[in-house]
PDB file of N, CA and C in Angstrom:
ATOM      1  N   UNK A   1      48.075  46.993   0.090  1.00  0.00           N
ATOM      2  CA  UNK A   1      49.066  46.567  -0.859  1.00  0.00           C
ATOM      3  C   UNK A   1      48.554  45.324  -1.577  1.00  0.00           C
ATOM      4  N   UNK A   2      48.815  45.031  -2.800  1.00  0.00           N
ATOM      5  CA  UNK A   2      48.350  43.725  -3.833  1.00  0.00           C
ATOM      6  C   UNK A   2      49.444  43.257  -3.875  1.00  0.00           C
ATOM      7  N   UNK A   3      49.141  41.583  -3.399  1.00  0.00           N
ATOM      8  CA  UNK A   3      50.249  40.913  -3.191  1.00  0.00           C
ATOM      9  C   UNK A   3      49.359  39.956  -4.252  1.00  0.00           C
ATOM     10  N   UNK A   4      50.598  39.189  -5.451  1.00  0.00           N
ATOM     11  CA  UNK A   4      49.511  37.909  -5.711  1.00  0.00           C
ATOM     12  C   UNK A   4      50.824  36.825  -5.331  1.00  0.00           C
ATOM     13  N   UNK A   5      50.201  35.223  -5.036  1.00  0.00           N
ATOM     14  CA  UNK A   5      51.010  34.766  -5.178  1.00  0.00           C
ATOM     15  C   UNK A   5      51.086  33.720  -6.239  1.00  0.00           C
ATOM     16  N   UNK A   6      52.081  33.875  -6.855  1.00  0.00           N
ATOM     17  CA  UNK A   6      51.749  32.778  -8.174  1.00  0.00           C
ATOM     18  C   UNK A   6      52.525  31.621  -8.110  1.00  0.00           C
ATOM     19  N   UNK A   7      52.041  30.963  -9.350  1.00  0.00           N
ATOM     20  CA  UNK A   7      52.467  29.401  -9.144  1.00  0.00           C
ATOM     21  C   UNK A   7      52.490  28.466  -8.429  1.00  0.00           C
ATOM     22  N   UNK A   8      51.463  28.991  -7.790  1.00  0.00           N
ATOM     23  CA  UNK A   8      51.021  27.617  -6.604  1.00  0.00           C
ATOM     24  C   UNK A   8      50.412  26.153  -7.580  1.00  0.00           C
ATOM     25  N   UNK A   9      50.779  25.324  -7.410  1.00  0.00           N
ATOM     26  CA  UNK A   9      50.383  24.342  -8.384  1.00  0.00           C
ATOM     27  C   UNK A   9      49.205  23.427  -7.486  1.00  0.00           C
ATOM     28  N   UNK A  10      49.025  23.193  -5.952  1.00  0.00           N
ATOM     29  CA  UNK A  10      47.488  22.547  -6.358  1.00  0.00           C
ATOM     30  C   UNK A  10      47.529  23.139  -4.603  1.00  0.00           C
ATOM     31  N   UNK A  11      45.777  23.331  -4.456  1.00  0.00           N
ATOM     32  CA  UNK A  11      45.488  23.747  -2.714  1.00  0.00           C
ATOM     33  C   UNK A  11      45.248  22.600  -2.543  1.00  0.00           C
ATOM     34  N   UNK A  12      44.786  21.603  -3.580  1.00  0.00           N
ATOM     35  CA  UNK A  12      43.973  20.182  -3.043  1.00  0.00           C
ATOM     36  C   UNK A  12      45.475  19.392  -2.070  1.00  0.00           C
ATOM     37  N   UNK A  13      46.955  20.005  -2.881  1.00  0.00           N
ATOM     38  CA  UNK A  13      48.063  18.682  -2.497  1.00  0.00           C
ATOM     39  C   UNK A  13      48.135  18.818  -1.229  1.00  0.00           C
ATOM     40  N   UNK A  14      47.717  17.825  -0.559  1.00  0.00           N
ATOM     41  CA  UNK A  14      48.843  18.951   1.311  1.00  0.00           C
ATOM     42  C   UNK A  14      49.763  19.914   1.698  1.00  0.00           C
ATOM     43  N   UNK A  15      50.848  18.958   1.132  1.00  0.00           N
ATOM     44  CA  UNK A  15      52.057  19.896   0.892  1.00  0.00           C
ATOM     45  C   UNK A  15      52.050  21.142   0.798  1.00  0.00           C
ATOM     46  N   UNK A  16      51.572  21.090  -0.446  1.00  0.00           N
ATOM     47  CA  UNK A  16      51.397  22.485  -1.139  1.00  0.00           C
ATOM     48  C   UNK A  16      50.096  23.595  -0.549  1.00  0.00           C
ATOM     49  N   UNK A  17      49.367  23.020  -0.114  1.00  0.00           N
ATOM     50  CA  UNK A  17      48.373  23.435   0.842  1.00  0.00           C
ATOM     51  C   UNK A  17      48.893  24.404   1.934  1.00  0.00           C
ATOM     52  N   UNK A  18      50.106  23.324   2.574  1.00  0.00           N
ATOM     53  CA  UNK A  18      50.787  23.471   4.082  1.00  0.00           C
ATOM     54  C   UNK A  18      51.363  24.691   3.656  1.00  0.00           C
ATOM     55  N   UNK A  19      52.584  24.806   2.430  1.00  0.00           N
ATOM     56  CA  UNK A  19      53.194  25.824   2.020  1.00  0.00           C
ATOM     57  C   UNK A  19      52.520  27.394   1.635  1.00  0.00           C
ATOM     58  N   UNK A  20      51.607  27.275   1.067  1.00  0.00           N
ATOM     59  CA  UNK A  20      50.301  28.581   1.112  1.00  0.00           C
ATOM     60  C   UNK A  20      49.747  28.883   2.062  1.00  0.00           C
ATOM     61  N   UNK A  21      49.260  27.963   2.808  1.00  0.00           N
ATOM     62  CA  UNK A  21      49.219  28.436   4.009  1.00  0.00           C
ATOM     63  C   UNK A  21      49.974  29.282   4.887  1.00  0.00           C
ATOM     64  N   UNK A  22      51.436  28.911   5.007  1.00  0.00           N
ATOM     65  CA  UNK A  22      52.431  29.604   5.760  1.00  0.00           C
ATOM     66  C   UNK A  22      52.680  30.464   5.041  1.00  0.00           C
ATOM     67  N   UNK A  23      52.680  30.866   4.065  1.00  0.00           N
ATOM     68  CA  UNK A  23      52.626  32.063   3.021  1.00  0.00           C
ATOM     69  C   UNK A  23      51.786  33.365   3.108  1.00  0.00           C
ATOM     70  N   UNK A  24      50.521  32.739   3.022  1.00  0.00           N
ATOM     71  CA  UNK A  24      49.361  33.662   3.922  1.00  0.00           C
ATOM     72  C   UNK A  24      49.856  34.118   5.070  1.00  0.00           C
ATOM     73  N   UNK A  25      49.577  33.273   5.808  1.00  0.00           N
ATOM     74  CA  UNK A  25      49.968  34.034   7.497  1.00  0.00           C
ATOM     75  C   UNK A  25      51.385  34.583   7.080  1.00  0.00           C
ATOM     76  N   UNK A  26      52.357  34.410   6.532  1.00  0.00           N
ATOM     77  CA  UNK A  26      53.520  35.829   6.665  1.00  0.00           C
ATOM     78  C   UNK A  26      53.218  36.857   6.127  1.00  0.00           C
ATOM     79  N   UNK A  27      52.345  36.582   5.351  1.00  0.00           N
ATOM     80  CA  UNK A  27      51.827  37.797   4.492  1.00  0.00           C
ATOM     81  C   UNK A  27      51.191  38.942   5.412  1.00  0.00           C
ATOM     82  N   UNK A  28      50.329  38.205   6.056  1.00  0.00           N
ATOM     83  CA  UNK A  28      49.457  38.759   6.865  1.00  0.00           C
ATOM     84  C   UNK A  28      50.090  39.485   7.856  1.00  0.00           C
ATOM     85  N   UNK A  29      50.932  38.474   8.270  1.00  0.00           N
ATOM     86  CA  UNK A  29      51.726  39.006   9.535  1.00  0.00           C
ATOM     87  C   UNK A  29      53.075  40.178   9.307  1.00  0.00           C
ATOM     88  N   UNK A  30      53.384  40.456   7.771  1.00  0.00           N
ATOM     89  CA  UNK A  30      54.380  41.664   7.798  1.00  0.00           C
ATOM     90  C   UNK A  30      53.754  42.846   7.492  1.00  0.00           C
ATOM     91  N   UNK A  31      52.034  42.471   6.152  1.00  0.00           N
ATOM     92  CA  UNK A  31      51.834  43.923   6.097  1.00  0.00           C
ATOM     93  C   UNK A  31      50.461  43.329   6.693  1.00  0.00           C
ATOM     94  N   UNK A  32      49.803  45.291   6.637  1.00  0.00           N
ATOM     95  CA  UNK A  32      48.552  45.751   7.052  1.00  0.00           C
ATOM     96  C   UNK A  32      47.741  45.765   5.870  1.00  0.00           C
ATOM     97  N   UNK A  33      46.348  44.395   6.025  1.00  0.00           N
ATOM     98  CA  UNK A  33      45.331  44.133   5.628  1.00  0.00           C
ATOM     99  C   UNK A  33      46.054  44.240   3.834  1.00  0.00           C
ATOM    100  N   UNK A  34      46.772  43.246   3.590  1.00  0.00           N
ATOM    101  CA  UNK A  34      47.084  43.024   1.973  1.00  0.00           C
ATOM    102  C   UNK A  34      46.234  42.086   1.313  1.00  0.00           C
ATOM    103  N   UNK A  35      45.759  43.005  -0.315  1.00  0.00           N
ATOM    104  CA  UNK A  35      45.145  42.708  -1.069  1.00  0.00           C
ATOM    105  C   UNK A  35      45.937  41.169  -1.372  1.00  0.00           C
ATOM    106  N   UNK A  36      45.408  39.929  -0.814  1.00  0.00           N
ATOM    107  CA  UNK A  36      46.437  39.337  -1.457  1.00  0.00           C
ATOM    108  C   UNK A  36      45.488  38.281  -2.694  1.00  0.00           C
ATOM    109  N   UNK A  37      45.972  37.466  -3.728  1.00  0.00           N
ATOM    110  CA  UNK A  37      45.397  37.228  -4.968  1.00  0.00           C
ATOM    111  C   UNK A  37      46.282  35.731  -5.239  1.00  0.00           C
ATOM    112  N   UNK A  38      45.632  34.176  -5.317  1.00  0.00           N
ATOM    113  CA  UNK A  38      46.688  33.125  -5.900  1.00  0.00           C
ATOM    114  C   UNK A  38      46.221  33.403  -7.238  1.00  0.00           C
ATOM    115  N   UNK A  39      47.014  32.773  -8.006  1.00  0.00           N
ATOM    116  CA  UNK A  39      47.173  32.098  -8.939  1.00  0.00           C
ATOM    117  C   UNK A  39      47.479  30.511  -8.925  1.00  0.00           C
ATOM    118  N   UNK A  40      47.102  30.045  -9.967  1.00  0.00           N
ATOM    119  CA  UNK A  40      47.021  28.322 -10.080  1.00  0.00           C
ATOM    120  C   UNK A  40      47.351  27.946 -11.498  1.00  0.00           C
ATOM    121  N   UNK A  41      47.510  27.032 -11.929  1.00  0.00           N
ATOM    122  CA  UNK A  41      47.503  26.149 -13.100  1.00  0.00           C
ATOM    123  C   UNK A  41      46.523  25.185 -13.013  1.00  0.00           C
ATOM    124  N   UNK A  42      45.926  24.969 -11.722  1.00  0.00           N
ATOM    125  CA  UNK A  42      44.398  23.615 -11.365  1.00  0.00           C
ATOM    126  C   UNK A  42      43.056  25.063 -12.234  1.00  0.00           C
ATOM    127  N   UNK A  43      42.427  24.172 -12.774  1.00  0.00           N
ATOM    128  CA  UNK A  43      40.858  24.349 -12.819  1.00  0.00           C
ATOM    129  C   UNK A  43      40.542  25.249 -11.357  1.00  0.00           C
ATOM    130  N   UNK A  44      39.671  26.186 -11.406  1.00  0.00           N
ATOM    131  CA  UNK A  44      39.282  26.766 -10.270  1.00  0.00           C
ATOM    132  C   UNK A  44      37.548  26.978 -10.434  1.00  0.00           C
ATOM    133  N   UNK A  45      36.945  27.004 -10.219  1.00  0.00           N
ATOM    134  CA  UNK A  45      35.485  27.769  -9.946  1.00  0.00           C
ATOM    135  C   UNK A  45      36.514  29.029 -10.100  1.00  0.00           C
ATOM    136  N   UNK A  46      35.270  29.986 -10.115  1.00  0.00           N
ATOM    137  CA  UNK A  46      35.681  31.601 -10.125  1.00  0.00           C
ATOM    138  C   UNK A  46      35.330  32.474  -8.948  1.00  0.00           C
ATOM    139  N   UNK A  47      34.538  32.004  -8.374  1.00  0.00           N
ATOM    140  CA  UNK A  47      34.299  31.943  -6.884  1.00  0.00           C
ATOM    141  C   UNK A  47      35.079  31.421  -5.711  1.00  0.00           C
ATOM    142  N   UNK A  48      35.997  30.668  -5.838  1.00  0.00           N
ATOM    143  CA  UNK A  48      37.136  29.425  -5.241  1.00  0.00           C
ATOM    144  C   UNK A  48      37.647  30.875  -4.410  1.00  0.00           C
ATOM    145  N   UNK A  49      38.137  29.960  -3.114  1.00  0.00           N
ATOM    146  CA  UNK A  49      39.208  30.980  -2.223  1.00  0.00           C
ATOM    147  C   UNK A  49      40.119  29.772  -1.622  1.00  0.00           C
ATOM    148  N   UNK A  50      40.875  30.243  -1.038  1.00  0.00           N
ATOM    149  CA  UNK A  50      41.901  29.422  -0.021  1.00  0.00           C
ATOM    150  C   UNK A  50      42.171  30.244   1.063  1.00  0.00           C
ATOM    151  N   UNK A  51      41.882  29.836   2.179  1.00  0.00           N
ATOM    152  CA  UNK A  51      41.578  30.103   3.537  1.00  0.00           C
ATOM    153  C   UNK A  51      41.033  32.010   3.086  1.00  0.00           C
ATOM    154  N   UNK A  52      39.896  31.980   2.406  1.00  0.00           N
ATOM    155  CA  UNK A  52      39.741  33.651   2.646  1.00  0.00           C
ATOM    156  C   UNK A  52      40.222  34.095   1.316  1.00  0.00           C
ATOM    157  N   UNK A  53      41.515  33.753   0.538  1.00  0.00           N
ATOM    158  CA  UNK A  53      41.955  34.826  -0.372  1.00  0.00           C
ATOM    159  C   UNK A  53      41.421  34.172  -1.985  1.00  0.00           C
ATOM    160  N   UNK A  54      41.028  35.053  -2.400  1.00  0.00           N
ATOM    161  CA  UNK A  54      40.135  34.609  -3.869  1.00  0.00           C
ATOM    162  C   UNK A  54      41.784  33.663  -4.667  1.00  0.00           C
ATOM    163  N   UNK A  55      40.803  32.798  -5.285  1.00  0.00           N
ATOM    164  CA  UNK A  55      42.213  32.031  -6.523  1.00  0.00           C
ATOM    165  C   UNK A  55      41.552  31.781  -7.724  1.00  0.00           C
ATOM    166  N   UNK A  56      42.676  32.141  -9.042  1.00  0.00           N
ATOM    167  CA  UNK A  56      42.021  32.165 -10.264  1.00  0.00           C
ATOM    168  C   UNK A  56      43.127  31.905 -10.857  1.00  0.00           C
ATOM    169  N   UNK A  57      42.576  31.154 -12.166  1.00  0.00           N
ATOM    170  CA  UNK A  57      43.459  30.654 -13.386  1.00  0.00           C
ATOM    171  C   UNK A  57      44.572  31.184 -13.437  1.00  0.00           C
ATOM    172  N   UNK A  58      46.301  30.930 -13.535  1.00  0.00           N
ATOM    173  CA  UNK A  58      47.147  31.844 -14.038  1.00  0.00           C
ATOM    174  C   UNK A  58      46.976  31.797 -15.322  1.00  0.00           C
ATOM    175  N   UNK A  59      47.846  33.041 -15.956  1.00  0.00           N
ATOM    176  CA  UNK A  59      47.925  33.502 -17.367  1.00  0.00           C
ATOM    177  C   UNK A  59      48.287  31.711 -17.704  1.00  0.00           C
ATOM    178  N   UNK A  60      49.506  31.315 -17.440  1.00  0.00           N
ATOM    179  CA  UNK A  60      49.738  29.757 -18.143  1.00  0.00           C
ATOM    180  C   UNK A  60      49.087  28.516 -18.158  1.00  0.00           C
ATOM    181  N   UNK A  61      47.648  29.226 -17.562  1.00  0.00           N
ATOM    182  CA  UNK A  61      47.076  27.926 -17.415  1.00  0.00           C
ATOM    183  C   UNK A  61      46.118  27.096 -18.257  1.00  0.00           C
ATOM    184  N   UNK A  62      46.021  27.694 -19.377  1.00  0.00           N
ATOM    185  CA  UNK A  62      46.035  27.207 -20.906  1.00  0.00           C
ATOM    186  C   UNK A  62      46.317  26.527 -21.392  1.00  0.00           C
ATOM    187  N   UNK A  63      47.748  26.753 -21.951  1.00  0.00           N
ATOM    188  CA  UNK A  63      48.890  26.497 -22.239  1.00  0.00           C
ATOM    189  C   UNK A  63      49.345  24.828 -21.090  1.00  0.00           C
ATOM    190  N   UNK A  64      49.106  24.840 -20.316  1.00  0.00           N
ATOM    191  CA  UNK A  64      49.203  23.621 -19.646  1.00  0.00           C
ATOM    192  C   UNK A  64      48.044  22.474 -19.132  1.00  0.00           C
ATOM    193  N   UNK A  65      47.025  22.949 -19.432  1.00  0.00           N
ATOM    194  CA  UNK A  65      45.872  22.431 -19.580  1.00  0.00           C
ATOM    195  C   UNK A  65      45.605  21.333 -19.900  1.00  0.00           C
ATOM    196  N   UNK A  66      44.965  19.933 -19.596  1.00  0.00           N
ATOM    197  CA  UNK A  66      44.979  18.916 -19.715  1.00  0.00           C
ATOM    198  C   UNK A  66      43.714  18.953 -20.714  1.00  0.00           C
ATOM    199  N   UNK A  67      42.911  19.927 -20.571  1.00  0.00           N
ATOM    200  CA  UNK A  67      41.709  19.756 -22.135  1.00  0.00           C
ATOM    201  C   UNK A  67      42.125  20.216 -22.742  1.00  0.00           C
ATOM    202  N   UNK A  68      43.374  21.070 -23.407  1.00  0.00           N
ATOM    203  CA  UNK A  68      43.694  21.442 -24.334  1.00  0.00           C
ATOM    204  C   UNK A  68      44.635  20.632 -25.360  1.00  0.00           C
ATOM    205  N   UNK A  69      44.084  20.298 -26.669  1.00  0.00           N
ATOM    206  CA  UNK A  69      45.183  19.820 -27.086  1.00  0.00           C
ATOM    207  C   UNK A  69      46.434  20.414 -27.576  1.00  0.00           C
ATOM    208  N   UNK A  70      47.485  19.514 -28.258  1.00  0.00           N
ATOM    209  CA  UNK A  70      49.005  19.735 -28.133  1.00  0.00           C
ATOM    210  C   UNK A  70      49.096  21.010 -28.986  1.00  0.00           C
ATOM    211  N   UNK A  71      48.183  21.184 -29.763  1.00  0.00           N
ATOM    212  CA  UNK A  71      47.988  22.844 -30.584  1.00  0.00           C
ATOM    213  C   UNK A  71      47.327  23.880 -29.935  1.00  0.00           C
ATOM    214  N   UNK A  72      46.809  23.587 -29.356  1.00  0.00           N
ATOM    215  CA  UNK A  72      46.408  24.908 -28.748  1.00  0.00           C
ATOM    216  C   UNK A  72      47.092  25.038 -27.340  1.00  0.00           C
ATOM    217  N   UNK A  73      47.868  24.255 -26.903  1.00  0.00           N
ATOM    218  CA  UNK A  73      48.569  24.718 -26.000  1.00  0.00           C
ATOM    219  C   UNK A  73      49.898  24.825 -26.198  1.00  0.00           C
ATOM    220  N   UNK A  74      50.366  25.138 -27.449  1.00  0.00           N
ATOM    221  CA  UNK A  74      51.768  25.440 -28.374  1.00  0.00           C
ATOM    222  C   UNK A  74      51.262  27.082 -28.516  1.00  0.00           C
ATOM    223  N   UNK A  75      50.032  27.130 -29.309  1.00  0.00           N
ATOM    224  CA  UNK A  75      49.453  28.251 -29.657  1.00  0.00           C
ATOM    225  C   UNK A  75      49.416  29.500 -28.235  1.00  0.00           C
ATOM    226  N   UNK A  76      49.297  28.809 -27.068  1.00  0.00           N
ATOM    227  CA  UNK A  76      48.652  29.560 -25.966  1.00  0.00           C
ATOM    228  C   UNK A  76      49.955  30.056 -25.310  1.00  0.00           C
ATOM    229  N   UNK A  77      51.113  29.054 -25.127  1.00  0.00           N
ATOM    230  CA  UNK A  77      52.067  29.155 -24.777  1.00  0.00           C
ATOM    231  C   UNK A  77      52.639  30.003 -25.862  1.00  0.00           C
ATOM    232  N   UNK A  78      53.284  30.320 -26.624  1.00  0.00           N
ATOM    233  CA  UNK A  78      53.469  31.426 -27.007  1.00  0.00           C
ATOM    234  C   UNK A  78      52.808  32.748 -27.429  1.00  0.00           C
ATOM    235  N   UNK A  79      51.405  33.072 -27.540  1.00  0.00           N
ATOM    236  CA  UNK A  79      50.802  34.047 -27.437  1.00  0.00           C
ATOM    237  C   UNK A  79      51.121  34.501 -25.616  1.00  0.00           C
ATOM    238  N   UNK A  80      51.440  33.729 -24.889  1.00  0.00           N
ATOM    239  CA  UNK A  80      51.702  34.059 -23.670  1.00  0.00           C
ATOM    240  C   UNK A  80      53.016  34.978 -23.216  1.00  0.00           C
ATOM    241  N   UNK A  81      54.295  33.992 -24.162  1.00  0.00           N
ATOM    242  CA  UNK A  81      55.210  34.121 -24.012  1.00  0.00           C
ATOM    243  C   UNK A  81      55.828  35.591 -25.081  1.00  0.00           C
ATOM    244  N   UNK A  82      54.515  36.034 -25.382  1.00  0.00           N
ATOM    245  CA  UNK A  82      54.737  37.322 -26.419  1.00  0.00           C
ATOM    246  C   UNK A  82      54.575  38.421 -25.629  1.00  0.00           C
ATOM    247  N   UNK A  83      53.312  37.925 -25.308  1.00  0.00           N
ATOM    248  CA  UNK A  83      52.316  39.083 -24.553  1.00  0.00           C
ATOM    249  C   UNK A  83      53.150  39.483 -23.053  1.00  0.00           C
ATOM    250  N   UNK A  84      53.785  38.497 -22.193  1.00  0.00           N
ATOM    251  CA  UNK A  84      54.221  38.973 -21.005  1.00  0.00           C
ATOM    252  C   UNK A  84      55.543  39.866 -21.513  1.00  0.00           C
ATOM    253  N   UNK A  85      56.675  39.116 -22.744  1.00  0.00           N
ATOM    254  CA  UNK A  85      57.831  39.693 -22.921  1.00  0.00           C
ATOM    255  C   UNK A  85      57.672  40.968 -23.551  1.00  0.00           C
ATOM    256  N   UNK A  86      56.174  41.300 -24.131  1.00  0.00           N
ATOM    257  CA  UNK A  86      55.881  43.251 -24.636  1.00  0.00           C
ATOM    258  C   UNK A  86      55.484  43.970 -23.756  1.00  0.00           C
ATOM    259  N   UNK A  87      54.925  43.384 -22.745  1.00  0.00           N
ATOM    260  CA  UNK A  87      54.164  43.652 -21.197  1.00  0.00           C
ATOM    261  C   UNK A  87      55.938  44.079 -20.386  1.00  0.00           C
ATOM    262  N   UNK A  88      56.403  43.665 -19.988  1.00  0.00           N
ATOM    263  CA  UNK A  88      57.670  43.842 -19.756  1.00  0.00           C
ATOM    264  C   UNK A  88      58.317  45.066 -20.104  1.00  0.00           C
ATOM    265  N   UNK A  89      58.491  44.882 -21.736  1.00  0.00           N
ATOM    266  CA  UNK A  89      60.058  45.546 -22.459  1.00  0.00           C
ATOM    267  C   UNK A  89      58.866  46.809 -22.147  1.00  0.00           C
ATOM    268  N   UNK A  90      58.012  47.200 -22.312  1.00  0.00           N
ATOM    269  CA  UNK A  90      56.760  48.214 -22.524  1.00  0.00           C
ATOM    270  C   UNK A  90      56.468  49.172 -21.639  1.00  0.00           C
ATOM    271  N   UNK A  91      56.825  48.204 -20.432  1.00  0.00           N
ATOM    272  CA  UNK A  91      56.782  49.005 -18.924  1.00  0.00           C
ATOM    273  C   UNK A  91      57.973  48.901 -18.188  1.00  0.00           C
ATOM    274  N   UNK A  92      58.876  48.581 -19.016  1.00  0.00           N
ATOM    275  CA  UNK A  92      60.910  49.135 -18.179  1.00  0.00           C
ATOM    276  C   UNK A  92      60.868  50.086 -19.201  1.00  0.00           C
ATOM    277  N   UNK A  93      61.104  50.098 -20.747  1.00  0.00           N
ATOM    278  CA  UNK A  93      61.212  51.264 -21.320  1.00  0.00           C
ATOM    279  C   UNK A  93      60.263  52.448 -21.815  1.00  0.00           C
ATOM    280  N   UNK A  94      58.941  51.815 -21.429  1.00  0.00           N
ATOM    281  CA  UNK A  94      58.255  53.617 -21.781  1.00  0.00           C
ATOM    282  C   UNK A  94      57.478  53.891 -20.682  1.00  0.00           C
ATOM    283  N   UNK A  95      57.159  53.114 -19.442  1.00  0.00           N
ATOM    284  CA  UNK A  95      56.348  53.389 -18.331  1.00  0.00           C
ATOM    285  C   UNK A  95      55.471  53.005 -19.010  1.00  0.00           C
ATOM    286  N   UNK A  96      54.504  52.069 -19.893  1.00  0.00           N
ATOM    287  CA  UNK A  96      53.408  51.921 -20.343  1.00  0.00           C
ATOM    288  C   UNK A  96      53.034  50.338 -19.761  1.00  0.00           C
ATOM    289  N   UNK A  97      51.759  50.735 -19.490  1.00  0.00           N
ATOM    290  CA  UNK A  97      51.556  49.398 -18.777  1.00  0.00           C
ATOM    291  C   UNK A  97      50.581  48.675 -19.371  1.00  0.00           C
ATOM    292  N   UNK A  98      50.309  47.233 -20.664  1.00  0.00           N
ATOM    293  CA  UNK A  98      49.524  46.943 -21.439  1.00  0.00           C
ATOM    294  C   UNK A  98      48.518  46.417 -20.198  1.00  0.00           C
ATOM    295  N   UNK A  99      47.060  45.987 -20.047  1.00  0.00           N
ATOM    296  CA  UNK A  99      46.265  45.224 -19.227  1.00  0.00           C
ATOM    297  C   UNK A  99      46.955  43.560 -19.483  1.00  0.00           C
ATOM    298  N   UNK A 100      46.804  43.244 -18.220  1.00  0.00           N
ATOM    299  CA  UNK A 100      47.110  41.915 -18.103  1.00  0.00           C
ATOM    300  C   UNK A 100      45.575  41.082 -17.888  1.00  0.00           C
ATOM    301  N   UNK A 101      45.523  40.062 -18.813  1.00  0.00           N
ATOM    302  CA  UNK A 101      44.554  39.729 -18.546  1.00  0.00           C
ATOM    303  C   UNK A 101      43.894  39.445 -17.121  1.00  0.00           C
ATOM    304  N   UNK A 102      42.862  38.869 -15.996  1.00  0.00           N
ATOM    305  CA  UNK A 102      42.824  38.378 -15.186  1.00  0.00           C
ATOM    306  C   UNK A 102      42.788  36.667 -15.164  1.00  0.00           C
ATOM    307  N   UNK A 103      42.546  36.504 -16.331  1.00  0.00           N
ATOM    308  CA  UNK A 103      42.492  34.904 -16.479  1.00  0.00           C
ATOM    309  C   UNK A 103      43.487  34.643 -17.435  1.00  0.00           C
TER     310      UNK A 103
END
């Protein structure tokens, strides 16, 4: 099964570390051997894991980006906010499923 979990905002914070962590292990511990996948808003290598499970850019992480300036992350944030709400209406009303980016 593909589990991702999104919006984790940093592995570096403890906290938030502590909380993914316990996330994982329930994961682990309800199903059998799940594909599981983070997402982030931090910078990642593309290689990066957390305890084992690969982590990569979310779609918003553009759009919130500290090298991006205030236009291109106006620009990103709504090309985002297009693309998920046709991604959506696309696949409740025609079964069509557009590709989601991976980054």
């Amino acid at each position: 099964m593909k589990i991702v979990i999104s919006h984790v905002y940093s592995s570096h914070n403890n906290g938030d570390a502590a909380i993914l962590s316990a996330q994982i292990g329930g994961l682990k511990e309800v199903f059998v051997n799940p594909d599981l996948h983070i997402f982030t808003i931090d910078k990642v290598r593309s290689d990066f894991t957390f305890e084992g499970v690969p982590v990569c850019n979310a779609l918003m992480y553009g759009s919130v980006s500290s090298e991006n300036g205030k236009l291109k992350k106006l620009v990103l944030a709504i090309v985002m906010m297009v693309y998920t709400a046709s991604w959506a209406y696309l696949s409740r009303t025609g079964s069509i499923l557009m590709p989601l980016p991976r980054g």
